[in-house]
N, C-alpha and C. Protein backbone atom coordinates (compact mmCIF):
# COMPACT_ATOMS: atom_id res chain seq x y z
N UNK A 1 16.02 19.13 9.45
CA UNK A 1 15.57 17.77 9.65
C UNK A 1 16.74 16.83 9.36
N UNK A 2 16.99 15.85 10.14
CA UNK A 2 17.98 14.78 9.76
C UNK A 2 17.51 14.11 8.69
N UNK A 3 18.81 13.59 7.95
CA UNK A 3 19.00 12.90 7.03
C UNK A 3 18.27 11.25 7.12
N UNK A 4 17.80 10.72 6.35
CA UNK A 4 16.82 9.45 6.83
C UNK A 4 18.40 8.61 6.51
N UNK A 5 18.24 7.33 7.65
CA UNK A 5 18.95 6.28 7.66
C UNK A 5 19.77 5.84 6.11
N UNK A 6 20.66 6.09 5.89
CA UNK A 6 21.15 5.10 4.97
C UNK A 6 21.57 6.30 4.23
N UNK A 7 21.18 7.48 4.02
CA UNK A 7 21.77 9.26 3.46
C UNK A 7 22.86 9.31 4.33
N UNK A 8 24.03 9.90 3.64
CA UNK A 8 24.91 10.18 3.91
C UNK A 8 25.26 11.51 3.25
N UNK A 9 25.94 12.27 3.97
CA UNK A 9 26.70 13.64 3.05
C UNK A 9 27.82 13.60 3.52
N UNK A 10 28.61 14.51 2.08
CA UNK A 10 29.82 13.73 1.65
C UNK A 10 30.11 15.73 1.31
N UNK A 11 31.18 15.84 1.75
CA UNK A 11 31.90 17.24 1.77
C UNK A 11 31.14 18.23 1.76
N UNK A 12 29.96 18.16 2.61
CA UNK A 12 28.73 19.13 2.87
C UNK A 12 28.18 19.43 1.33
N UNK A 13 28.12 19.16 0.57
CA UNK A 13 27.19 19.46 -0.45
C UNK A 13 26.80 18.06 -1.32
N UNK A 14 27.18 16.93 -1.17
CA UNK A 14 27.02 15.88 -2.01
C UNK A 14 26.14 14.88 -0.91
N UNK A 15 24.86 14.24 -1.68
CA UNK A 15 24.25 13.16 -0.76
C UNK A 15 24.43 12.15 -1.34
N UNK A 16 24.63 10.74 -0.81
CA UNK A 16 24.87 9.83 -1.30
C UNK A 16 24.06 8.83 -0.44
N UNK A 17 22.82 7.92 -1.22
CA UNK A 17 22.20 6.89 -0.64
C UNK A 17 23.05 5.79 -1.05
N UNK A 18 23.56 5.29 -0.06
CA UNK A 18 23.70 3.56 0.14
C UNK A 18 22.88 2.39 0.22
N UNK A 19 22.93 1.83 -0.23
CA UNK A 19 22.01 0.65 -0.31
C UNK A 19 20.53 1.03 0.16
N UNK A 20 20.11 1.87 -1.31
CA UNK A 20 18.33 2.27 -1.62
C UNK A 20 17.48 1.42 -1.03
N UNK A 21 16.59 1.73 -0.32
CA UNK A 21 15.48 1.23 0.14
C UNK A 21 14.35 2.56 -0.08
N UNK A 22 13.12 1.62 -0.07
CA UNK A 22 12.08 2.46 -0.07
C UNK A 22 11.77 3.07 0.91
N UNK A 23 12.68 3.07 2.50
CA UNK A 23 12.10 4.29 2.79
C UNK A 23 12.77 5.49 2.49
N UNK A 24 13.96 5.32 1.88
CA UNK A 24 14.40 6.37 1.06
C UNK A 24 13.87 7.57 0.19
N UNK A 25 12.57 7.23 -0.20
CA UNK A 25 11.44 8.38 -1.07
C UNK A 25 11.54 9.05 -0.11
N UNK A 26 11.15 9.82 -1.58
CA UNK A 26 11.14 11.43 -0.71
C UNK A 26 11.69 12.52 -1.80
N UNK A 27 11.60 13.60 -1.34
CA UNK A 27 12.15 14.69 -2.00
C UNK A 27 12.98 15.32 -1.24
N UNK A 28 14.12 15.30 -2.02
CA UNK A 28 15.56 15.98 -1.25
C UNK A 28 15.63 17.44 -1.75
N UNK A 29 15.79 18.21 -0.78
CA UNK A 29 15.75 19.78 -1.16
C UNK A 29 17.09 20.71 -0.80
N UNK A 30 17.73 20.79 -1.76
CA UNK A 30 18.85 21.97 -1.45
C UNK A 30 18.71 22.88 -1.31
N UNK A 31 19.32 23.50 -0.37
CA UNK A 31 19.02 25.00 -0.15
C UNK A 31 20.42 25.42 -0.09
N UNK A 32 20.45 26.37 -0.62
CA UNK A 32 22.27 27.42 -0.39
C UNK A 32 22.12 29.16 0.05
N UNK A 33 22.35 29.66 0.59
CA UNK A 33 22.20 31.28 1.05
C UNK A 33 23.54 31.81 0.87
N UNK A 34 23.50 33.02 -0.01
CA UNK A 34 24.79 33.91 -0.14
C UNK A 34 23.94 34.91 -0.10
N UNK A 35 25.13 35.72 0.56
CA UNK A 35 24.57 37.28 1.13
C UNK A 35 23.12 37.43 1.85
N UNK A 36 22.42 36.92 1.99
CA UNK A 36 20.69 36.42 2.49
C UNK A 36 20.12 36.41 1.76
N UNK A 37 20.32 35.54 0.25
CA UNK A 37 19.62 35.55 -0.91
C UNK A 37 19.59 34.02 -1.00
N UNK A 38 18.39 33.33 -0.89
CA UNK A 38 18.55 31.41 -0.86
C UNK A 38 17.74 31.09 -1.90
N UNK A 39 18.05 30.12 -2.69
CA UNK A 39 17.92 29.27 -3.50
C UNK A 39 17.85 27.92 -3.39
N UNK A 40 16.60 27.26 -3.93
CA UNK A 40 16.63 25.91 -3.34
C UNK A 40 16.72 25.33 -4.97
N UNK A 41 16.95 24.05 -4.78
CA UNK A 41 16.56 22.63 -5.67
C UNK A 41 16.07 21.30 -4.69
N UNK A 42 14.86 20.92 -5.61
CA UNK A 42 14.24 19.51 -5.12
C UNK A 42 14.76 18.47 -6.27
N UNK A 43 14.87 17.72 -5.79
CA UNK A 43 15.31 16.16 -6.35
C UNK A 43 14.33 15.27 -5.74
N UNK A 44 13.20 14.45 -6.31
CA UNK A 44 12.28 13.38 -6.18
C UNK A 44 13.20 12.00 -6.24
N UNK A 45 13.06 11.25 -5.13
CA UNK A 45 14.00 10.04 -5.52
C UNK A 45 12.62 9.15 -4.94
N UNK A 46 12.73 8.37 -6.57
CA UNK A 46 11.74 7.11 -6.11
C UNK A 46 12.46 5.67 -6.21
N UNK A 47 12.19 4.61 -5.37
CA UNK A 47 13.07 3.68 -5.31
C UNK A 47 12.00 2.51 -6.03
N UNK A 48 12.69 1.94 -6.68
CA UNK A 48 11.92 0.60 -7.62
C UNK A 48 11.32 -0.49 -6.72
N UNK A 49 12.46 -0.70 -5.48
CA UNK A 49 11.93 -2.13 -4.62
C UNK A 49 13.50 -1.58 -4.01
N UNK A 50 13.26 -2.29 -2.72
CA UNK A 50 14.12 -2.54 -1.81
C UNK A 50 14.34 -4.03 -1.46
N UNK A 51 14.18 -4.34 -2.28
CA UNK A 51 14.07 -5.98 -2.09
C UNK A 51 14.93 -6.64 -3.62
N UNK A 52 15.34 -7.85 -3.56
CA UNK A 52 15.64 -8.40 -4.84
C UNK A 52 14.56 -8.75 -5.98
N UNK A 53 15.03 -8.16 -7.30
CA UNK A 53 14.02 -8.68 -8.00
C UNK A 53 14.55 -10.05 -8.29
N UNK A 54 13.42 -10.74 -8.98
CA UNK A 54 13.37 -11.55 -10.02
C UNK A 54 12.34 -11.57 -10.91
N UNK A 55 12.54 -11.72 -12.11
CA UNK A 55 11.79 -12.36 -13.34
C UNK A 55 12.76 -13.31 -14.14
N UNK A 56 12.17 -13.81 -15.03
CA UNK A 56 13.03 -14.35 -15.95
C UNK A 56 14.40 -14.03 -16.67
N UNK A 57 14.60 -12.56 -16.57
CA UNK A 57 15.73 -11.86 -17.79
C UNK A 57 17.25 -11.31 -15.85
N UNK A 58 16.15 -11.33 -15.30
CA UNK A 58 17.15 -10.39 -14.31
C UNK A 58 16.94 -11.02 -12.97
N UNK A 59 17.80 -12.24 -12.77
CA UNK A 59 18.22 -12.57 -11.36
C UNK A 59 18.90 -12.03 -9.82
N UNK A 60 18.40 -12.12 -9.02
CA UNK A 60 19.31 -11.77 -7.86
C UNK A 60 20.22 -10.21 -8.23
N UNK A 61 19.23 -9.45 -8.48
CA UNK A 61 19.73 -7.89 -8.92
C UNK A 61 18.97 -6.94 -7.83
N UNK A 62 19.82 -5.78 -7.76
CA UNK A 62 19.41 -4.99 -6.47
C UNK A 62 19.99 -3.51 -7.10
N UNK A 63 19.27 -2.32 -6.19
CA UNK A 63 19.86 -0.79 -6.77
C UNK A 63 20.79 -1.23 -5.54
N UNK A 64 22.54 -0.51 -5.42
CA UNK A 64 22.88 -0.25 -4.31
C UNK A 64 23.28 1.15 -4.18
N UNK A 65 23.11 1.96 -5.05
CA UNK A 65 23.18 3.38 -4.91
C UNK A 65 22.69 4.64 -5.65
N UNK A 66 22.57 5.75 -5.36
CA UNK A 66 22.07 6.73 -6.34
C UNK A 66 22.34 7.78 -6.02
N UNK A 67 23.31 8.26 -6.77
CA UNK A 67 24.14 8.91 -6.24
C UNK A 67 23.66 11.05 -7.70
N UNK A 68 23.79 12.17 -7.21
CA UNK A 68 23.45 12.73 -7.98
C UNK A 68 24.44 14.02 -8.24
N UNK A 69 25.13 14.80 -8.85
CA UNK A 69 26.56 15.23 -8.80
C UNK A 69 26.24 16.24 -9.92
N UNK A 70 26.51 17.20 -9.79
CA UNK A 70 27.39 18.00 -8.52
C UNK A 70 25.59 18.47 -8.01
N UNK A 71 26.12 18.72 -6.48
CA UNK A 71 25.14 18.91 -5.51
C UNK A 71 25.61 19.84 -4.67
N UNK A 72 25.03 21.10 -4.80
CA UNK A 72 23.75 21.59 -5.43
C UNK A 72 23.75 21.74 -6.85
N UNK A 73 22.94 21.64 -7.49
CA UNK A 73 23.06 21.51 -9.23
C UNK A 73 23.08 22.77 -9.16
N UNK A 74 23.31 23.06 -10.48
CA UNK A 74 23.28 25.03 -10.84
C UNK A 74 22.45 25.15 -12.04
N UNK A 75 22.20 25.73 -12.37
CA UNK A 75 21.27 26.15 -13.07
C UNK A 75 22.54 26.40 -14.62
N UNK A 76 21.84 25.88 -15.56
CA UNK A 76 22.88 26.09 -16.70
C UNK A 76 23.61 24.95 -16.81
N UNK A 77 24.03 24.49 -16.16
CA UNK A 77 25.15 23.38 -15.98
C UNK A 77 24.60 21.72 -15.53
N UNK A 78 25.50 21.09 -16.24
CA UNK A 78 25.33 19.40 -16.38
C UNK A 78 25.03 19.13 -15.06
N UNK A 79 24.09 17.76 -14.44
CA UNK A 79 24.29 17.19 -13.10
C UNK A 79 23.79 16.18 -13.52
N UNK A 80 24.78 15.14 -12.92
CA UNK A 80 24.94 13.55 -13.68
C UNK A 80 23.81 13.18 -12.05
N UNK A 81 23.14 11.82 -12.95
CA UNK A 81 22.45 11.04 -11.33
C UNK A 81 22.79 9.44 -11.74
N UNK A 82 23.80 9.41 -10.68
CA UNK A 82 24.35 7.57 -10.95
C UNK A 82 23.07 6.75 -10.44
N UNK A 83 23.01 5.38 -11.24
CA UNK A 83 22.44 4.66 -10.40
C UNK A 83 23.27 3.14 -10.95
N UNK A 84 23.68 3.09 -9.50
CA UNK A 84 24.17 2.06 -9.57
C UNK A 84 23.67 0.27 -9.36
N UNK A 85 23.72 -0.93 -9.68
CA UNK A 85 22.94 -1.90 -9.49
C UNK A 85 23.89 -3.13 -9.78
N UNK A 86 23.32 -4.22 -8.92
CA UNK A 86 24.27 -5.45 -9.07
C UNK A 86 23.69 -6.48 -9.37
N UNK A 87 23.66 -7.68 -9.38
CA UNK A 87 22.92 -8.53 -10.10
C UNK A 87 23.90 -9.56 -11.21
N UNK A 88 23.16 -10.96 -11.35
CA UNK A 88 23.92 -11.63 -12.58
C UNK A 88 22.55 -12.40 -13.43
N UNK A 89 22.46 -12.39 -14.52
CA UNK A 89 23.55 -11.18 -15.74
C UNK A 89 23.72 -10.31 -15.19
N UNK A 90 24.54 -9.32 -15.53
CA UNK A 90 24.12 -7.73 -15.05
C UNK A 90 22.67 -6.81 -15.56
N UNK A 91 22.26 -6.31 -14.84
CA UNK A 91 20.69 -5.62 -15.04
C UNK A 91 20.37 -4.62 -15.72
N UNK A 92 19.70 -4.58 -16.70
CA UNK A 92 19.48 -3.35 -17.53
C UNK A 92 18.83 -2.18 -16.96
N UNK A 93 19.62 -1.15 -16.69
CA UNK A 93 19.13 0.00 -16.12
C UNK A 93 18.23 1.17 -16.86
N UNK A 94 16.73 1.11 -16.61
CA UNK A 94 15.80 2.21 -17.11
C UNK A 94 15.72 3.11 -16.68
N UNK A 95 15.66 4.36 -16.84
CA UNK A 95 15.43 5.19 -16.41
C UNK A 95 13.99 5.96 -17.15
N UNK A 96 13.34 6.90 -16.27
CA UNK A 96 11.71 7.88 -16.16
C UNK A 96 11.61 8.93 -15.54
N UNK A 97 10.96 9.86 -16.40
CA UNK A 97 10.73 11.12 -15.61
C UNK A 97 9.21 11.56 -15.46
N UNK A 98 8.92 11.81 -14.61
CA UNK A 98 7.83 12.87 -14.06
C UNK A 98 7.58 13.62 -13.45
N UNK A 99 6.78 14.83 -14.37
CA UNK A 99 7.18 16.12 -13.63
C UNK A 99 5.68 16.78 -12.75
């Protein structure tokens, strides 16, 4: 299946969303095959808004990326997930999990 608008891959194993939008959800699934033995990983990416927020504390702030490294993750080993965001002040970034 193609990559949805705005996914990009980056030296065949790294995805990189550019400027997050919600139709970006979804679950991204790696798959790798050595010798005819495959292994997958899912990654759930949910997007907050595709739009600018505002409230009182956080003006004119936006995600513009989310980026997740190294890809395919391995099992045992670290995998960082950037999220990057712009905005003034600058925006306090939360992060949540659910499994």
């Amino acid at each position: 299946r193609l990559l949805p608008l705005g996914v990009h891959l980056i030296d065949g194993s790294h995805l990189a969303i550019i400027g997050a939008k919600s139709s970006n959800v979804g679950t991204f699934t790696c798959v790798i095959n050595k010798n005819g033995h495959e292994a997958a990983s899912k990654n759930n990416v949910t997007i907050v808004s595709d739009e600018y927020l505002f409230n009182p504390f956080t003006e004119n702030a936006h995600v513009t990326s989310v980026i997740a490294s190294p890809n395919p993750p391995q099992t045992g080993h670290r995998v960082d997930i950037h999220c990057n965001a712009t905005g003034y002040p600058d925006p306090t970034i939360y992060w949540s999990y659910t499994d």
